[in-house]
N, C-alpha and C. Protein backbone atom coordinates (compact mmCIF):
# COMPACT_ATOMS: atom_id res chain seq x y z
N UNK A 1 -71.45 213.43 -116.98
CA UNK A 1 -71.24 214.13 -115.72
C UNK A 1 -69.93 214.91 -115.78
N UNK A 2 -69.79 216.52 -115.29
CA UNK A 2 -68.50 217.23 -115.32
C UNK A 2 -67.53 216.63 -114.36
N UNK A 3 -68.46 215.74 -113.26
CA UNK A 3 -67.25 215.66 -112.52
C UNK A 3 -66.27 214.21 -112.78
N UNK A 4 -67.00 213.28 -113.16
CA UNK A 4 -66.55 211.95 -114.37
C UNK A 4 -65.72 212.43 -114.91
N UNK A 5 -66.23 213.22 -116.04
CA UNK A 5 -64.78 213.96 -116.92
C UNK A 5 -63.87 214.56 -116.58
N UNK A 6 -64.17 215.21 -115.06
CA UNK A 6 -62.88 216.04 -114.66
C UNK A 6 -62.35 215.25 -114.07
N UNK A 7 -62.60 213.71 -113.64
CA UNK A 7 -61.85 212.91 -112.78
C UNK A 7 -61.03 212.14 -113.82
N UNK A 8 -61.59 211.67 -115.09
CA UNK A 8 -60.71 210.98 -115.77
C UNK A 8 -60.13 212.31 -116.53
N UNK A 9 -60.39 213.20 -116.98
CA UNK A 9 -58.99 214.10 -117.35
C UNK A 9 -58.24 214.55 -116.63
N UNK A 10 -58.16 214.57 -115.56
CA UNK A 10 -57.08 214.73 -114.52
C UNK A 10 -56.01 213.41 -113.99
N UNK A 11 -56.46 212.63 -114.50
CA UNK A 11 -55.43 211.34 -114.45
C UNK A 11 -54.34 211.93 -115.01
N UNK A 12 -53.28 211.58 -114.57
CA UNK A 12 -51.74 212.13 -115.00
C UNK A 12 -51.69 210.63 -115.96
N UNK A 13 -52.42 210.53 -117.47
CA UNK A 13 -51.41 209.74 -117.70
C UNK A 13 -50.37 209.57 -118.82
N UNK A 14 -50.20 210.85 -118.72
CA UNK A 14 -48.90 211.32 -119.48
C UNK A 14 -47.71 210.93 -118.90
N UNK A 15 -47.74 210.96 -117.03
CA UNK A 15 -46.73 210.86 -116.63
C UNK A 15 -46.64 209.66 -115.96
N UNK A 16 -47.83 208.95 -115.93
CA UNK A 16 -47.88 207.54 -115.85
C UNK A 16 -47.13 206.60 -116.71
N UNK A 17 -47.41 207.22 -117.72
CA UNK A 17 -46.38 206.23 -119.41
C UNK A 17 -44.79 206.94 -119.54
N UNK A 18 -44.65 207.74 -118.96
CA UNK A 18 -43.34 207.94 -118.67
C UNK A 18 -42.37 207.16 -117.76
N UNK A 19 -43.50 207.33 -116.74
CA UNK A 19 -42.74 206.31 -115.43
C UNK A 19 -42.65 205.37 -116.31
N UNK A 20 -43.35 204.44 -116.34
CA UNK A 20 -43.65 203.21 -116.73
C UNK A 20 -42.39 203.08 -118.11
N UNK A 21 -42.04 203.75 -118.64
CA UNK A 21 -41.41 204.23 -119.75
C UNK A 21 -39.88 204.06 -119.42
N UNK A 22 -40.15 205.29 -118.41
CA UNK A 22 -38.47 204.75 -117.47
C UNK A 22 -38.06 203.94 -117.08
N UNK A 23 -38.80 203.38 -116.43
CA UNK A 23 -38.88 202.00 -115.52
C UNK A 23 -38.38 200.96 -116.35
N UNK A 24 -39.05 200.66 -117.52
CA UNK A 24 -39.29 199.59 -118.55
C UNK A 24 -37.55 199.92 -119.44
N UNK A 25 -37.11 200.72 -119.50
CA UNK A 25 -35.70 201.39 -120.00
C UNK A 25 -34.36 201.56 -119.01
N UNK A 26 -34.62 201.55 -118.08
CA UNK A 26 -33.81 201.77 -117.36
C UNK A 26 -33.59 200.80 -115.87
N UNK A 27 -34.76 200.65 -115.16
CA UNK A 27 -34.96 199.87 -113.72
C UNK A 27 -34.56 200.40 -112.90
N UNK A 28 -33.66 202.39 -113.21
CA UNK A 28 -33.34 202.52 -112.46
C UNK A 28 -35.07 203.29 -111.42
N UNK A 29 -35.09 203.02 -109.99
CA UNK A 29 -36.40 203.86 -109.36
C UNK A 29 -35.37 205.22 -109.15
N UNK A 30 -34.15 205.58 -108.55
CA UNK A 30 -33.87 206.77 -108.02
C UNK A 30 -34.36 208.06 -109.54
N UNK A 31 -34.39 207.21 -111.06
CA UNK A 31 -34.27 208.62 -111.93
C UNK A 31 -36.29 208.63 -111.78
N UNK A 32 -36.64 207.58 -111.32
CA UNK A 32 -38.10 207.46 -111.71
C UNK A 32 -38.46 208.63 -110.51
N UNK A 33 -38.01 208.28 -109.23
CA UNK A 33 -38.15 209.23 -107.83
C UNK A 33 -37.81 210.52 -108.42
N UNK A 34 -36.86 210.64 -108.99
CA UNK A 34 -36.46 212.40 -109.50
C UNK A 34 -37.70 212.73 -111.08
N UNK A 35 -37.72 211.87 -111.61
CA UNK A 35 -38.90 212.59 -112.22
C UNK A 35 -40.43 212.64 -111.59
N UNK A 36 -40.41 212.04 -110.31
CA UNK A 36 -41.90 211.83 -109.95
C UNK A 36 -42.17 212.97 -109.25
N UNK A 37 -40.79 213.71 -108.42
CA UNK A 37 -40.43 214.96 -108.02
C UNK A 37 -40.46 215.97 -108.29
N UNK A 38 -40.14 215.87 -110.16
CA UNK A 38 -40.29 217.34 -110.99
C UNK A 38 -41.50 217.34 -111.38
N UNK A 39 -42.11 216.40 -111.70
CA UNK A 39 -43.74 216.30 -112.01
C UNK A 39 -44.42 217.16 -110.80
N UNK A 40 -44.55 216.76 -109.86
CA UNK A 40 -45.04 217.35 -108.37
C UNK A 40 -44.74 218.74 -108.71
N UNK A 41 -43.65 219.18 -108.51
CA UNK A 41 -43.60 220.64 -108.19
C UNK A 41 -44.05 221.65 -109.90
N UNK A 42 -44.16 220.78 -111.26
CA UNK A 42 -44.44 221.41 -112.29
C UNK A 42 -46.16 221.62 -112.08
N UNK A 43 -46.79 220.69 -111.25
CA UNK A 43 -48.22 220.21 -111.78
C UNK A 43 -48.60 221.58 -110.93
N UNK A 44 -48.12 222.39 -110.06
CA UNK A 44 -48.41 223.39 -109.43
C UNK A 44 -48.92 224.75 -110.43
N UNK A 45 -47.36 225.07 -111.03
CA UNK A 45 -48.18 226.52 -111.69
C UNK A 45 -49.00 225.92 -112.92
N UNK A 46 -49.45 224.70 -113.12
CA UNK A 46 -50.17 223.96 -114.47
C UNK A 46 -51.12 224.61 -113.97
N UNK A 47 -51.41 224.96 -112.87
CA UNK A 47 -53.38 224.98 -112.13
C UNK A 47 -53.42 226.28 -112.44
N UNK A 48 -52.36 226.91 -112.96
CA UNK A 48 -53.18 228.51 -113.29
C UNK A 48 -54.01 228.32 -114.34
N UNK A 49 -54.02 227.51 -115.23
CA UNK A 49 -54.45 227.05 -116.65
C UNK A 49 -55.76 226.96 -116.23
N UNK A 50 -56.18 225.69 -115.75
CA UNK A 50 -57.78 225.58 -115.28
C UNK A 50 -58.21 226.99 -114.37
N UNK A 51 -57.33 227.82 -113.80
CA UNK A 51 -58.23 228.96 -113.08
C UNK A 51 -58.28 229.98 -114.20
N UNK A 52 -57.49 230.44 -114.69
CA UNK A 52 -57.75 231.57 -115.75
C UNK A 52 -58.78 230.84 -116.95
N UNK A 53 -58.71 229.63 -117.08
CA UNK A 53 -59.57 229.49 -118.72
C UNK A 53 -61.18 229.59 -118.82
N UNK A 54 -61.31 229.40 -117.23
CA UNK A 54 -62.84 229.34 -117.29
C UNK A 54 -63.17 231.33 -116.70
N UNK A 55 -61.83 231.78 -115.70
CA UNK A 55 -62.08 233.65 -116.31
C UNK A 55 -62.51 233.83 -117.41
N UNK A 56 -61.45 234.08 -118.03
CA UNK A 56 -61.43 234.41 -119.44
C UNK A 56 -62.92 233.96 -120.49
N UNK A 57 -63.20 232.73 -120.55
CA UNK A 57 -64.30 232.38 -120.84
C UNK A 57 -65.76 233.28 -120.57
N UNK A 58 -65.17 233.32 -119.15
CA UNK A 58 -66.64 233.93 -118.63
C UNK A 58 -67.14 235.68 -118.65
N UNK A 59 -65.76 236.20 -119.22
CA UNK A 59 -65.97 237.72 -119.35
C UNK A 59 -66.31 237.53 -120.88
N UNK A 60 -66.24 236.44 -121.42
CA UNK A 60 -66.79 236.40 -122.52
C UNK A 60 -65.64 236.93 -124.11
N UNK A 61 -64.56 236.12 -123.86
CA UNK A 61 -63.37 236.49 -124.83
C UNK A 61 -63.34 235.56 -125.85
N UNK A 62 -64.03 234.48 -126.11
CA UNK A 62 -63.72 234.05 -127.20
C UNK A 62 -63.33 232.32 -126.72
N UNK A 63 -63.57 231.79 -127.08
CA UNK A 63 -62.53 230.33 -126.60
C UNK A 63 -61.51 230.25 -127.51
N UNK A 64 -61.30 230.86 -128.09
CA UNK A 64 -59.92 230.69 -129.15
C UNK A 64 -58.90 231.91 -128.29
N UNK A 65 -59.37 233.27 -127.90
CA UNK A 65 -58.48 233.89 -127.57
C UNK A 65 -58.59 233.33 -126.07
N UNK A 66 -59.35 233.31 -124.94
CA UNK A 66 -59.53 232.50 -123.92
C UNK A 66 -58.25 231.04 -123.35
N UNK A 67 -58.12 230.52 -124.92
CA UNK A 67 -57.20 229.16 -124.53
C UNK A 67 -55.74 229.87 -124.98
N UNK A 68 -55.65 230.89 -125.77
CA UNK A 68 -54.41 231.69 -126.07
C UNK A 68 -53.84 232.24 -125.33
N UNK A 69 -54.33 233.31 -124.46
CA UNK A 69 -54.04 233.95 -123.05
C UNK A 69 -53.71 233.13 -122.02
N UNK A 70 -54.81 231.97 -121.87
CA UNK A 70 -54.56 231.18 -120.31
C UNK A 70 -53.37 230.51 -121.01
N UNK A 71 -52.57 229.76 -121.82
CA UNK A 71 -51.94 229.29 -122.18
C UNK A 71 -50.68 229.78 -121.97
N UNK A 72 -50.65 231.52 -122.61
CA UNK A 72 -49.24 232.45 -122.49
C UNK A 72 -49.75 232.62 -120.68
N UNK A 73 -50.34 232.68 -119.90
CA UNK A 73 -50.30 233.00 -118.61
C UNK A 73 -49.78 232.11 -117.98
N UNK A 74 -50.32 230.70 -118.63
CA UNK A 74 -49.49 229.50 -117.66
C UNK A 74 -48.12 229.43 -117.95
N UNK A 75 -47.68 229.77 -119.07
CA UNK A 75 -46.44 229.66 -119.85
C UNK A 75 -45.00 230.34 -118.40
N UNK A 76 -45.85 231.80 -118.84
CA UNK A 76 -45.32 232.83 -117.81
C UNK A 76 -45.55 232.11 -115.88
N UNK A 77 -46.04 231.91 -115.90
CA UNK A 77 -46.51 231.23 -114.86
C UNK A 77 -45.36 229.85 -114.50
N UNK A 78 -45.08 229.39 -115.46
CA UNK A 78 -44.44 227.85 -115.46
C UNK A 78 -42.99 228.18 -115.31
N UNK A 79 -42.44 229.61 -115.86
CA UNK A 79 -41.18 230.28 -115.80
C UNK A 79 -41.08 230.83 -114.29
N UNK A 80 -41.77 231.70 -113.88
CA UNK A 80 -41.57 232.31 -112.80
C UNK A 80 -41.30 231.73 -111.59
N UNK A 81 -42.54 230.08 -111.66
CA UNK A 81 -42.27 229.31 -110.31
C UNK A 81 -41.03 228.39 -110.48
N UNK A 82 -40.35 228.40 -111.26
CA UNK A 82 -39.07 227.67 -111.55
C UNK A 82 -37.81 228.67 -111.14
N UNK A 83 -37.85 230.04 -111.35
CA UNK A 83 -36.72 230.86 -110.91
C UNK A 83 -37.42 230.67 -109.44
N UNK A 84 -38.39 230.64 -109.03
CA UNK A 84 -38.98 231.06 -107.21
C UNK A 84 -38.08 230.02 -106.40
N UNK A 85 -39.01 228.33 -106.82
CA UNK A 85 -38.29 227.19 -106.55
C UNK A 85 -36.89 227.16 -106.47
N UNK A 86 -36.55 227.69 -107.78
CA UNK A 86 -34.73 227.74 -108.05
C UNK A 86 -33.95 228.66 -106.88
N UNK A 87 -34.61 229.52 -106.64
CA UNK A 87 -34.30 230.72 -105.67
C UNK A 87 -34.57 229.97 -104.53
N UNK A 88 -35.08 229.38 -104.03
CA UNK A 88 -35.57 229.21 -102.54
C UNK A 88 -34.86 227.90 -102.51
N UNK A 89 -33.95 227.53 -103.21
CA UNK A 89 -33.25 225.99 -103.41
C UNK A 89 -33.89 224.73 -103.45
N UNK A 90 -35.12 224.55 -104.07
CA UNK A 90 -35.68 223.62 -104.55
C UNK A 90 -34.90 222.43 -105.87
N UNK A 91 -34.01 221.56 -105.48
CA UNK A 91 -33.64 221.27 -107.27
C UNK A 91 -34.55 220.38 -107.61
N UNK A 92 -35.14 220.88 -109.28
CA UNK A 92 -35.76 219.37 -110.04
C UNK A 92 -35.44 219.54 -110.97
């Protein structure tokens, strides 16, 4: 089922084993709260990734150039909302 798979690949648990990582290293929660913070506001421009890859796909580019483009778009994407955030006084 796509939506099974999109539910377990969308588990954060990259940043699950981090916490857990921190936690287990440190005890401190305030650095765990500040990374649970930068996670939040990064996982935002991440979603350009899933909207452009299935574009790109569908005009029919290739899945090799398809994951190349959405990749440099999120890239660009991951820069821009960090000067925005940074600008509008967001710190993470």
């Amino acid at each position: 089922s796509s939506l099974f798979a999109g539910l377990v690949a969308s588990l954060p648990l990259t940043s699950i084993l981090a916490i857990v990582w921190l936690y287990l290293d440190t005890k401190d929660t305030t650095k765990i709260m500040e990374l649970s913070h930068g996670i939040f506001w990064m996982v935002i421009p991440s979603l350009a990734f899933f909207i452009l890859l299935p574009i790109f796909l569908k005009l029919k580019w290739g899945f090799v150039s398809s994951m190349a483009v959405a990749i440099l778009c999120t890239t660009a994407t991951y820069y821009v909302f960090a000067k925005v955030i940074q600008y509008i006084g967001i710190k993470i």
